[in-house]
N, C-alpha and C. Protein backbone atom coordinates (compact mmCIF):
# COMPACT_ATOMS: atom_id res chain seq x y z
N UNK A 1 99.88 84.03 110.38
CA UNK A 1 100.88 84.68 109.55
C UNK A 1 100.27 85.85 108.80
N UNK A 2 99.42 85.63 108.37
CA UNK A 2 98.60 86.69 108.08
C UNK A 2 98.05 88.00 108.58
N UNK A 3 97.96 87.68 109.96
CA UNK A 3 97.66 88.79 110.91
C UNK A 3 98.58 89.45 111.07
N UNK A 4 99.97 89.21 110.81
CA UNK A 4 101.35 89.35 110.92
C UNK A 4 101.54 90.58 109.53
N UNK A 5 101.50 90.01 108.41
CA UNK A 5 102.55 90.32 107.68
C UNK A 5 101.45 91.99 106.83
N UNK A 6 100.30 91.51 106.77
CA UNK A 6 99.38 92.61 106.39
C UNK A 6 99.79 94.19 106.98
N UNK A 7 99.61 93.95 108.24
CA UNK A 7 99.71 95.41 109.21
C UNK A 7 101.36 95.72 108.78
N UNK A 8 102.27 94.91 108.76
CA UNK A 8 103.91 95.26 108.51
C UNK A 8 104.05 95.40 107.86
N UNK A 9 103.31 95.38 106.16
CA UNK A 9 103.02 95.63 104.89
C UNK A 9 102.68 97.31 104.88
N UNK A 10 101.98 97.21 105.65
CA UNK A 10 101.81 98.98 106.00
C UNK A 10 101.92 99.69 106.68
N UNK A 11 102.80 99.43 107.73
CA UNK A 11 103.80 100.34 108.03
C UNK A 11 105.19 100.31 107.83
N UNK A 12 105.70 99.59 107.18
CA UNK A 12 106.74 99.17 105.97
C UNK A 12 106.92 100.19 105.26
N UNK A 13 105.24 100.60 104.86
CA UNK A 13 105.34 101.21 103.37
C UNK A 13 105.33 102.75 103.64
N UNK A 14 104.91 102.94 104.87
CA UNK A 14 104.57 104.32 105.71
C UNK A 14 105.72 104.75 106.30
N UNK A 15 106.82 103.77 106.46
CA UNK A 15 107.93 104.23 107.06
C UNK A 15 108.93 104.84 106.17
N UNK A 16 108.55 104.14 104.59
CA UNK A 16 109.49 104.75 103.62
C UNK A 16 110.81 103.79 103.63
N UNK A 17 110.56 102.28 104.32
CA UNK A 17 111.61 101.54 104.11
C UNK A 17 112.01 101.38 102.80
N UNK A 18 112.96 100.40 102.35
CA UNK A 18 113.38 100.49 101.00
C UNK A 18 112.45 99.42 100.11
N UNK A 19 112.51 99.81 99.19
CA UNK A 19 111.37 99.29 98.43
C UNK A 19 111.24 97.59 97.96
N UNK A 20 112.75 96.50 98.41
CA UNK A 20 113.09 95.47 97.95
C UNK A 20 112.13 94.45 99.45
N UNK A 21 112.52 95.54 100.65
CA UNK A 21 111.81 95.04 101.74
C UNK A 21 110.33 95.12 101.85
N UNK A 22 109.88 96.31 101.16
CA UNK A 22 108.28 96.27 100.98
C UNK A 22 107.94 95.19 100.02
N UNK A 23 108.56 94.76 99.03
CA UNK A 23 108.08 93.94 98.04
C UNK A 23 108.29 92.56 98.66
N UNK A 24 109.17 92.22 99.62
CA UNK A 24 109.67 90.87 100.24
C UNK A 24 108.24 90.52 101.33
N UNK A 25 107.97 91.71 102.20
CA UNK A 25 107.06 91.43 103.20
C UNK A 25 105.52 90.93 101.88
N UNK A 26 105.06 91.99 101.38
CA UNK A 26 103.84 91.61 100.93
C UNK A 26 103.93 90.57 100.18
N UNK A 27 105.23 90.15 99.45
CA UNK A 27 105.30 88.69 98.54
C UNK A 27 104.88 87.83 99.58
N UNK A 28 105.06 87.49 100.99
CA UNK A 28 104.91 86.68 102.15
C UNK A 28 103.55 86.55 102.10
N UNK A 29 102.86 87.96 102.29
CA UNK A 29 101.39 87.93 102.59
C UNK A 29 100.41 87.52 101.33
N UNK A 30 101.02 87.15 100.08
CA UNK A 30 100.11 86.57 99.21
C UNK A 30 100.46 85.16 99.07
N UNK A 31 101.46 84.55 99.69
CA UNK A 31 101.20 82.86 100.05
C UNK A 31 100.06 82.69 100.78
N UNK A 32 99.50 83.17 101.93
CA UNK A 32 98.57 82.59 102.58
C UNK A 32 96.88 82.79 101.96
N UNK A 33 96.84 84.19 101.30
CA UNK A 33 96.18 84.66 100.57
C UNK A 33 95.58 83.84 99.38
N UNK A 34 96.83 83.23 98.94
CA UNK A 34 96.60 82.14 97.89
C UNK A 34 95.83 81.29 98.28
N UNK A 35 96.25 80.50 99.43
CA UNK A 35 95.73 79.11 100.20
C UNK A 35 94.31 79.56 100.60
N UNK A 36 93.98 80.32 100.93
CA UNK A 36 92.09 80.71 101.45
C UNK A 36 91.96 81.01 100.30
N UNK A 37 92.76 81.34 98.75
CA UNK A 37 91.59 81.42 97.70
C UNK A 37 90.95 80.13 97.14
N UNK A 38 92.17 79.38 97.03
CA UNK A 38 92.06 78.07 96.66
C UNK A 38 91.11 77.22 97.74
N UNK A 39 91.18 77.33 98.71
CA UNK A 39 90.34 76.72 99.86
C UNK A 39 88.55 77.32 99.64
N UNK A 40 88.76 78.38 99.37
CA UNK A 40 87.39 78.81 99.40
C UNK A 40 86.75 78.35 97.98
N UNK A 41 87.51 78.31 96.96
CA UNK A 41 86.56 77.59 95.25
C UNK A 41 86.54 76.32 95.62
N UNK A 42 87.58 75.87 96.36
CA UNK A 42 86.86 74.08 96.94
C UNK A 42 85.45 73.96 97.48
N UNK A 43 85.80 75.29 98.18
CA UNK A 43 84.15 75.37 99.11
C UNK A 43 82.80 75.50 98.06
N UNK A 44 83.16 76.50 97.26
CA UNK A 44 82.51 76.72 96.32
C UNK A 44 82.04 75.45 95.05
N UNK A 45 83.06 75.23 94.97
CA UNK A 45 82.57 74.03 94.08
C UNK A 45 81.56 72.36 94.42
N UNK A 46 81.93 72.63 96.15
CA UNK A 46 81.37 71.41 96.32
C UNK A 46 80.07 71.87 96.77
N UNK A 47 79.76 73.02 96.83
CA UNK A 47 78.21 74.13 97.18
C UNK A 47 77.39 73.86 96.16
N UNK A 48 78.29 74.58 94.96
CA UNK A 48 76.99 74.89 93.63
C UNK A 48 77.44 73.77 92.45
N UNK A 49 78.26 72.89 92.44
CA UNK A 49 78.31 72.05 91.09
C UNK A 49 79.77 72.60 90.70
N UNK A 50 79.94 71.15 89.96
CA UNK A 50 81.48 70.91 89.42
C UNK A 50 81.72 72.20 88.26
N UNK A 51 80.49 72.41 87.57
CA UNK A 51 80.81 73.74 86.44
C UNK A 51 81.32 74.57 86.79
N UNK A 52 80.20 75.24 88.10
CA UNK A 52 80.67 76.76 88.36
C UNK A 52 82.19 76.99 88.64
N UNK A 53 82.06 75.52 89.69
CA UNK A 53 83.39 75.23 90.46
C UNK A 53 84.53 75.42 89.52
N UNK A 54 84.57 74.58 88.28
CA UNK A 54 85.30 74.96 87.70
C UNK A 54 85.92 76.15 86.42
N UNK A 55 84.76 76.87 86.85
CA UNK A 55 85.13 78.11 86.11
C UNK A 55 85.86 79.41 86.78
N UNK A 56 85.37 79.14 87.97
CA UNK A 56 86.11 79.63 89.19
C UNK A 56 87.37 78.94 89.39
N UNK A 57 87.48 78.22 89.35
CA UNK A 57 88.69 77.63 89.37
C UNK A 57 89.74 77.86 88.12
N UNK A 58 89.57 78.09 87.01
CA UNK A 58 89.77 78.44 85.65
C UNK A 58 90.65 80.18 86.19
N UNK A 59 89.24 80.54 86.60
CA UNK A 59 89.58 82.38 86.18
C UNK A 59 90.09 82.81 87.35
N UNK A 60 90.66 82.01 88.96
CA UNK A 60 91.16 82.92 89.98
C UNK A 60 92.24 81.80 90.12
N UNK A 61 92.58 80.76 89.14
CA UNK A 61 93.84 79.98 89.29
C UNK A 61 95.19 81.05 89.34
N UNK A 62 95.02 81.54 88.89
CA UNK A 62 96.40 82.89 88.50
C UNK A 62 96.42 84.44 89.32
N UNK A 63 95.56 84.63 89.89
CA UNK A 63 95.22 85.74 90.70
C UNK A 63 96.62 85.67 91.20
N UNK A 64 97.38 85.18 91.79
CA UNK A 64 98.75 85.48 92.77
C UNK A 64 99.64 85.69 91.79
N UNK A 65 99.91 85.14 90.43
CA UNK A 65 100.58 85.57 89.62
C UNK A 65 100.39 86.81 88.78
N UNK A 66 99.05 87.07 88.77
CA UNK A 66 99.15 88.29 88.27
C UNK A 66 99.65 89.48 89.14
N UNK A 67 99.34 88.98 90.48
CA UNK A 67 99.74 89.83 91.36
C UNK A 67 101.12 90.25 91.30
N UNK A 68 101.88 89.44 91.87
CA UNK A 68 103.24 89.24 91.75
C UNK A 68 104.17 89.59 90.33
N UNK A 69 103.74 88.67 89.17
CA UNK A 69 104.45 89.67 87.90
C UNK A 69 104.92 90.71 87.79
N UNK A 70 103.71 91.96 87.98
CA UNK A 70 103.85 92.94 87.56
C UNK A 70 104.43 93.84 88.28
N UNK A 71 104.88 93.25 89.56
CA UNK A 71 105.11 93.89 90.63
C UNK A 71 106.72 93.58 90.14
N UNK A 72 107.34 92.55 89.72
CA UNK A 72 108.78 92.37 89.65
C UNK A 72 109.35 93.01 88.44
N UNK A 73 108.37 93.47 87.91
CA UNK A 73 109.16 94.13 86.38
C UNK A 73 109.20 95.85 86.80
């Protein structure tokens, strides 16, 4: 899905479609985005210790929301 929605994200945006459809496609492409971030501080945490793990886990819990917010206002 990913391989998918990235490249249509930009030529979406190159085509000058309307701007509700550019914001619909890339909202798609940060669900999966999410899931390999979260997948990868699992990785991380069970690498270097429960601390780091969870400080990482702390400070990129919200990364998709920040994303997304600022984009809807």
């Amino acid at each position: 899905m990913l391989l998918f929605t990235v490249p249509v994200g930009f030529i979406v945006n190159y085509l000058y479609v309307n701007g509700i459809t550019i914001f619909i496609i890339n909202f798609i492409t940060i669900i999966p985005l999410t899931i390999m971030l979260s997948y990868a501080i699992k990785e991380i945490t069970l690498r270097a210790g429960n601390i780091l793990g969870g400080l990482l886990n702390i400070t990129f819990r919200y990364v998709s929301s920040l994303l997304i917010y600022p984009n809807i206002i």
